[in-house]
Protein backbone atom coordinates (compact mmCIF):
# COMPACT_ATOMS: atom_id res chain seq x y z
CA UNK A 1 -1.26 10.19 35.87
CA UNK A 2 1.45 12.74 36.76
CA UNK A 3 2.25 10.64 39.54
CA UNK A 4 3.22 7.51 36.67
CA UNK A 5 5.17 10.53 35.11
CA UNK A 6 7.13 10.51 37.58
CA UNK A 7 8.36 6.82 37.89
CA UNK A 8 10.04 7.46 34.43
CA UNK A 9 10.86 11.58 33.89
CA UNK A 10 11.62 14.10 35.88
CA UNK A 11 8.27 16.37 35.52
CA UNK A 12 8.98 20.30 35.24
CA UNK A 13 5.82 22.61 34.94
CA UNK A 14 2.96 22.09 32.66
CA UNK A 15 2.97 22.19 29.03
CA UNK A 16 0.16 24.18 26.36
CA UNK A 17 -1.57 22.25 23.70
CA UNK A 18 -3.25 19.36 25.36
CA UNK A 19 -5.36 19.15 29.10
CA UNK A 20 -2.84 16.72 30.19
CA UNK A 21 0.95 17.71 29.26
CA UNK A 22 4.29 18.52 30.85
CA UNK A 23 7.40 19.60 30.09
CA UNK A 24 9.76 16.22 31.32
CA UNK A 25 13.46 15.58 31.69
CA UNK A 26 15.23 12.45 32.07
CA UNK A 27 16.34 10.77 35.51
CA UNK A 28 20.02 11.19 35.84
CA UNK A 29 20.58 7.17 35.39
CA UNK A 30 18.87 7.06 32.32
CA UNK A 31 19.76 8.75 29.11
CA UNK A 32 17.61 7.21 26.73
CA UNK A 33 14.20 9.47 26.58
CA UNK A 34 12.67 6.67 24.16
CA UNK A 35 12.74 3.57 26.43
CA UNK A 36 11.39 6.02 29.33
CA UNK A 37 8.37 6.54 26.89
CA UNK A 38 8.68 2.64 25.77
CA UNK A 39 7.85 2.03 29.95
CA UNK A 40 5.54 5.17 30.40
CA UNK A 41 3.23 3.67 27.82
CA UNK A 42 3.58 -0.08 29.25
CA UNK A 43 2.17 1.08 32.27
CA UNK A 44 -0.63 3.72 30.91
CA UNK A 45 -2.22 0.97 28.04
CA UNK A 46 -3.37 -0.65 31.46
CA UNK A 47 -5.37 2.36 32.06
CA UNK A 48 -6.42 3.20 28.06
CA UNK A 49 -4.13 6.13 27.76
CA UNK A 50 -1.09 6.81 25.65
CA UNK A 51 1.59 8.83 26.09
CA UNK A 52 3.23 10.76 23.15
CA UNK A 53 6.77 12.39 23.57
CA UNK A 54 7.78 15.44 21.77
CA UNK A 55 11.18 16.03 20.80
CA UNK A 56 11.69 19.33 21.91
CA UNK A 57 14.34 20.65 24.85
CA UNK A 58 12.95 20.05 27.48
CA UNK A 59 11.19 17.29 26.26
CA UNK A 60 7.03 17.42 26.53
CA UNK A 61 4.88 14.67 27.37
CA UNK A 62 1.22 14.60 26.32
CA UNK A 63 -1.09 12.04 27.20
CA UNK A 64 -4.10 11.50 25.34
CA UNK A 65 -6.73 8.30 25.79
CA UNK A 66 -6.17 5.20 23.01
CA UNK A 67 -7.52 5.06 19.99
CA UNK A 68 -9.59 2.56 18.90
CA UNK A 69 -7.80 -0.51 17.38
CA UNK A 70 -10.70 -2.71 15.77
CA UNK A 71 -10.98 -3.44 12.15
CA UNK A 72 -13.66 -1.66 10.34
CA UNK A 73 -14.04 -5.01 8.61
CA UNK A 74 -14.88 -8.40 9.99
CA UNK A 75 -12.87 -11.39 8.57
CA UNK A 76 -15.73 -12.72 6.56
CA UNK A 77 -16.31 -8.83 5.54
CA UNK A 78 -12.65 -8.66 4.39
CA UNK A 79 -12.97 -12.08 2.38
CA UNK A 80 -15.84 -10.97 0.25
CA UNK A 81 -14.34 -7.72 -0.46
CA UNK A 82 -11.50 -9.47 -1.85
CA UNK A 83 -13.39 -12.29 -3.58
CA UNK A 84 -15.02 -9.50 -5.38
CA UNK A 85 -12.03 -7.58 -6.24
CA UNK A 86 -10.83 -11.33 -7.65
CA UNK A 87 -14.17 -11.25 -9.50
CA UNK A 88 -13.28 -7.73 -10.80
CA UNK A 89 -9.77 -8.98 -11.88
CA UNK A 90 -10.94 -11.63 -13.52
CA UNK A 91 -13.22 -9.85 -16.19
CA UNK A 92 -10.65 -6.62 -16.76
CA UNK A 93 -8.16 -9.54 -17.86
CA UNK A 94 -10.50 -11.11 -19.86
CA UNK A 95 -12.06 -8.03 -22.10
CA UNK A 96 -8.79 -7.31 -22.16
CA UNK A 97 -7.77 -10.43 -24.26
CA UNK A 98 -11.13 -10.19 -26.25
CA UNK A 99 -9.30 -7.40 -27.82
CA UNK A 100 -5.96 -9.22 -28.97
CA UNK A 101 -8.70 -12.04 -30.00
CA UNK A 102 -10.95 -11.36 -32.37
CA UNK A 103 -14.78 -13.13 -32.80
CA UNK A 104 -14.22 -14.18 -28.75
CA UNK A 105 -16.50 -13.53 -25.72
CA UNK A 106 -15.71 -11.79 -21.97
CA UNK A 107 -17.46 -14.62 -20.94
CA UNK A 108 -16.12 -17.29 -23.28
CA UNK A 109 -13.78 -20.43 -20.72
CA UNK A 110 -10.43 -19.85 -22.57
CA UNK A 111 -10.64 -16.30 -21.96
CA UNK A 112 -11.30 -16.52 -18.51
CA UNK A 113 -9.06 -19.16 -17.38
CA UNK A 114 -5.74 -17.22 -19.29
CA UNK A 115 -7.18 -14.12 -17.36
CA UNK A 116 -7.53 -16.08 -13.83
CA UNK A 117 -4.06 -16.76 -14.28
CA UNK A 118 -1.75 -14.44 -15.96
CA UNK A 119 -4.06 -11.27 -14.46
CA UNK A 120 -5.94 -11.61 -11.66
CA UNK A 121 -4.17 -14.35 -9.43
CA UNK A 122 -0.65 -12.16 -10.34
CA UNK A 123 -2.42 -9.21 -8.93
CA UNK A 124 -3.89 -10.35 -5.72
CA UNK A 125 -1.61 -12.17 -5.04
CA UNK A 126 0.93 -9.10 -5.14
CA UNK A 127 -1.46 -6.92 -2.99
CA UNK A 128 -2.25 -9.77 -0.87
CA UNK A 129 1.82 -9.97 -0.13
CA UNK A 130 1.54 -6.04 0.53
CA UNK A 131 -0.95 -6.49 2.55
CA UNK A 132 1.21 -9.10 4.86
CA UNK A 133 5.08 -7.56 4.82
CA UNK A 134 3.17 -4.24 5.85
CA UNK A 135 1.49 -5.81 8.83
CA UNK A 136 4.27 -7.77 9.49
CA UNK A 137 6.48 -4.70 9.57
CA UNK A 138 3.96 -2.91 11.68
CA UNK A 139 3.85 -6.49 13.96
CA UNK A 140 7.78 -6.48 14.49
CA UNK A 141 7.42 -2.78 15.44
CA UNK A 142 4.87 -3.46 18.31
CA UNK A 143 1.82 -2.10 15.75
CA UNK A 144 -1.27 -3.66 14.75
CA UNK A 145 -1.92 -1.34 11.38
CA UNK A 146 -4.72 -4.19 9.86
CA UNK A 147 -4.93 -5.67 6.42
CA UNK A 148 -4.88 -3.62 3.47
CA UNK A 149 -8.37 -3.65 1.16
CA UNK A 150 -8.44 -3.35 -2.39
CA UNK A 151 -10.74 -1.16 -4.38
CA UNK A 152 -11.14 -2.19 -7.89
CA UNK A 153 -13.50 -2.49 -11.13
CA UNK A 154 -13.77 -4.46 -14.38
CA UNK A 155 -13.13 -1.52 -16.41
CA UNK A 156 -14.48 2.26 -17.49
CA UNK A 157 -16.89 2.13 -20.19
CA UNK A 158 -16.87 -0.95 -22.22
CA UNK A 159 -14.76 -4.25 -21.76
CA UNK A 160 -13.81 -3.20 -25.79
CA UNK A 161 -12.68 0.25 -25.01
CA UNK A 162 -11.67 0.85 -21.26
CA UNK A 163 -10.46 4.12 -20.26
CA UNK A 164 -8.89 2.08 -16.90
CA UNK A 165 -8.45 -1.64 -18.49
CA UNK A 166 -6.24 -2.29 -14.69
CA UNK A 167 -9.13 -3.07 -12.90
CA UNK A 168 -7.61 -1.47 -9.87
CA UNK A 169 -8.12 2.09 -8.29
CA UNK A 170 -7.07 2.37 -5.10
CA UNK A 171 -5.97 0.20 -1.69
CA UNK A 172 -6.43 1.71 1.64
CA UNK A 173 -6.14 0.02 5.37
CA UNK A 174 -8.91 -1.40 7.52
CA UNK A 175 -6.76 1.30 10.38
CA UNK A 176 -6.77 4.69 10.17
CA UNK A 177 -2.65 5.11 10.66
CA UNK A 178 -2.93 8.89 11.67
CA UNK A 179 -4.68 7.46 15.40
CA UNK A 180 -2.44 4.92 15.65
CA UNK A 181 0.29 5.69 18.33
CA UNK A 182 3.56 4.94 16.70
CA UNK A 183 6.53 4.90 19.33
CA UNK A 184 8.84 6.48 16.66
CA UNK A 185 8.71 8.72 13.25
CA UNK A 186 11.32 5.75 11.87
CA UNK A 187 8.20 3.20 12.51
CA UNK A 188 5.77 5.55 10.41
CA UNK A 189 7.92 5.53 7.79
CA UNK A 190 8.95 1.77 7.87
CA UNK A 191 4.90 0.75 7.95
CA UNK A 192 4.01 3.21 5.26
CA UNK A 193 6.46 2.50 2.93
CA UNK A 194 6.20 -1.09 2.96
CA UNK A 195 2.90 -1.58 0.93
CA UNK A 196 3.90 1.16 -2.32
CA UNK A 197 7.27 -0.25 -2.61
CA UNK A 198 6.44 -3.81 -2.68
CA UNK A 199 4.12 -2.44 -5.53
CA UNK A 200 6.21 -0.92 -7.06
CA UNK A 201 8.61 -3.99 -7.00
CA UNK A 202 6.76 -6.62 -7.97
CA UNK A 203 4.90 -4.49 -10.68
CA UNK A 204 7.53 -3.82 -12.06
CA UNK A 205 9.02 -7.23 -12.09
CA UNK A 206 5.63 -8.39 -13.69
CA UNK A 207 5.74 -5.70 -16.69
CA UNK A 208 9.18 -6.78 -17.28
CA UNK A 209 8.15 -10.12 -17.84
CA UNK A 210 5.00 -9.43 -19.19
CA UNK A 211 6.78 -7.52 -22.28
CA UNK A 212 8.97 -10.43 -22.92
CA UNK A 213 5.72 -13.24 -23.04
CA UNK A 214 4.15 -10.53 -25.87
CA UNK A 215 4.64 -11.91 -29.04
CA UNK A 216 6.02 -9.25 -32.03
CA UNK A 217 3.82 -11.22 -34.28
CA UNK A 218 0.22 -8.95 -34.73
CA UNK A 219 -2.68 -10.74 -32.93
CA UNK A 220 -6.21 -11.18 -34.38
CA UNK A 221 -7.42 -7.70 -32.85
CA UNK A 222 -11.06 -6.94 -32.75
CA UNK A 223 -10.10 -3.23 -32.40
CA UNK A 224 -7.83 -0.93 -32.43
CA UNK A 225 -5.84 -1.44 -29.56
CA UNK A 226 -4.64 0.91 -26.86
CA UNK A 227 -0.49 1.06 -26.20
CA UNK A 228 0.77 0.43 -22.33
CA UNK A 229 3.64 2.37 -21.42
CA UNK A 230 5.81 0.57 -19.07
CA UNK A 231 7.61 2.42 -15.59
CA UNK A 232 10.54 4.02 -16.11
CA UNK A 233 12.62 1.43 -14.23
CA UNK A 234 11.01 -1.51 -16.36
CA UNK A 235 10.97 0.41 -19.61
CA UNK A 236 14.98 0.99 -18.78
CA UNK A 237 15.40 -3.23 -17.77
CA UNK A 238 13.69 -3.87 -20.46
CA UNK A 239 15.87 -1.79 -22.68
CA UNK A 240 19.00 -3.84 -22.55
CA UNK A 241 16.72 -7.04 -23.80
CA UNK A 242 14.24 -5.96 -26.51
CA UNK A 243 15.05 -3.47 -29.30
CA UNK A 244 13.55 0.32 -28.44
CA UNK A 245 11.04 -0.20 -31.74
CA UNK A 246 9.92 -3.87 -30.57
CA UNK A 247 8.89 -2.58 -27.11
CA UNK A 248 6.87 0.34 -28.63
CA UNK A 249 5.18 -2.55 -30.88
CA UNK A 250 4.20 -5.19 -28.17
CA UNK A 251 2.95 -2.29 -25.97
CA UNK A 252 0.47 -2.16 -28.36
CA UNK A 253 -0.72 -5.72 -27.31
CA UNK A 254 0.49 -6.06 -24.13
CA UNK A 255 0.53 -9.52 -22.13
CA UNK A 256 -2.25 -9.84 -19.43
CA UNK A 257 1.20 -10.30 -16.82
CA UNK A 258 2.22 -7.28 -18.03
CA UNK A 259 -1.10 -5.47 -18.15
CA UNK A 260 -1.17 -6.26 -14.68
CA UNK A 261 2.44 -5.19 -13.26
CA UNK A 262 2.02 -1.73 -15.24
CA UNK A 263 -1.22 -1.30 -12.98
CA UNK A 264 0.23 -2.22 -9.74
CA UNK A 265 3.59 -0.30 -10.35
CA UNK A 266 1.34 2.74 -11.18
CA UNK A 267 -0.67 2.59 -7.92
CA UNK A 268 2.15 1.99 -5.68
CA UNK A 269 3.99 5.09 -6.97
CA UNK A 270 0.47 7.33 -7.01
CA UNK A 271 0.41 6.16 -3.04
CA UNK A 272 3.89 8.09 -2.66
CA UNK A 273 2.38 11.15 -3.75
CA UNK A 274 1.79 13.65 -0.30
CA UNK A 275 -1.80 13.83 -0.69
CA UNK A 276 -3.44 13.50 2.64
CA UNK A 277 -4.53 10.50 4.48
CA UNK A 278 -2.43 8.55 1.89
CA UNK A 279 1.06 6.79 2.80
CA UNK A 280 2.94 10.01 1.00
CA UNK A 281 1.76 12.05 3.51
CA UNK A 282 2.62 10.07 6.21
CA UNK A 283 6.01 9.75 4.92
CA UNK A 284 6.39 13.35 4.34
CA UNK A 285 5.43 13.65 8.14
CA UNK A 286 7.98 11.01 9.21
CA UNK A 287 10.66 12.72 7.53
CA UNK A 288 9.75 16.66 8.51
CA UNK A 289 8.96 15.36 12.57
């Protein structure tokens, strides 16, 4: 291995922290440490090691074996656990109109069909475009981070009085990003911000025009309903459009589309929080080195 060192840095003596590290330099002809790494590691993944280059002066080299890159998941795996997510969807938007419709069923067609698709296809959908740009990001950036896998319910309690009526909890990815050997901190960042921004986006976009579709008019409620608070961003779009009194009213029965963007938008800005293991932190550790 030192000898492979050699072909691309200029080794020194050995480094502390790791069984196999050194203090490098760069060759005279080259000046750009990152595509010696880019060629180091070219070279070592035919052996199952990686090399990891820490900015430092002089620089130190540590090479450490690969990680493991298989999905936790098969593909069928992956499809059920999003059929059943859809499943989830599907009766969270439907209780949820049994409650702006009075003397209807969970169950009853109507019901389900306006939740299939102003709810639940609006919200998979969403993730499942997360879920792509963020591999595809990773992809362009020589990184195969996996799908992204939805955790959801139908709702807390009961369908008439959910503490959680968003049917969504939490996302995480079939790779574990912390053993995945990104060649920069720029790339960490890229990939992690990818999935809670699109979120965040299209959530928003959804509440805005959720808010709109909600008619002033009082629906035939079955109970006393429970008022959605919109984003800041969409409550402030929506601002210059509906009167501040008329949004506070149709909160009170919001639209299923709506319903659903105010759920996404929420978990994409809870996954920017720093909390370990969760695309915050990661961020956080792009931006400190």
């Amino acid at each position: 291995i030192g000898r492979i060192i050699d072909r691309y840095f200029i080794r020194h003596d050995e480094a502390a922290g790791a069984e196999l590290a050194w203090h490098v330099g760069v060759h005279a002809d080259q000046n750009d440490a990152h595509q010696c790494l880019l060629g180091l590691n070219k070279r070592l993944s035919h052996l199952s090691w990686v090399a990891i280059l820490q900015e430092s002066d002089p620089y130190v080299v540590i090479i450490l074996p690969e990680p493991p890159m298989q999905n936790a998941l098969t593909f069928g795996q992956q499809f059920l656990a999003w059929g059943a997510f859809f499943l989830f969807t599907i009766l969270a938007g439907s209780s949820w109109l049994v409650v702006q419709r009075s003397g209807t069923l969970m169950l009853d067609s109507t019901n389900l069909l306006d939740s299939v698709i102003w709810f639940a296809a609006p919200l998979t959908g969403s993730l499942l475009m997360a879920s792509e740009l963020r591999r595809m990001v990773g992809s362009n950036r020589g990184l195969e981070v996996g799908p992204l896998m939805p955790i959801g319910i139908p709702f807390l309690l009961t369908p008439s009085a959910p503490i959680w009526p968003f049917a969504i909890i939490a996302s995480m990815g079939m790779r574990r990003e912390d053993l995945l050997p990104f060649k920069q901190r720029a790339h960490l960042a890229a990939v992690s911000l990818t999935a809670p921004i699109t979120m965040i986006v299209l959530g928003t976009a959804m509440s805005v025009a959720g808010l709109l579709m909600t008619p002033t008019s009082v629906p035939s409620l079955s109970s006393i309903p429970a008022s959605i608070s919109l984003n800041p961003i969409a409550n402030l779009v929506v601002s210059f459009l509906v009167p501040a009194d008329e949004i506070a009213l149709r909160s009170n029965w919001l639209h299923p589309l709506g319903l659903a963007g105010v759920g996404l938008s929420i978990l994409g800005w809870v996954l920017l929080l720093p909390f370990p293991r969760m695309p915050g932190d990661r961020i956080l550790h792009a931006l400190l080195g």
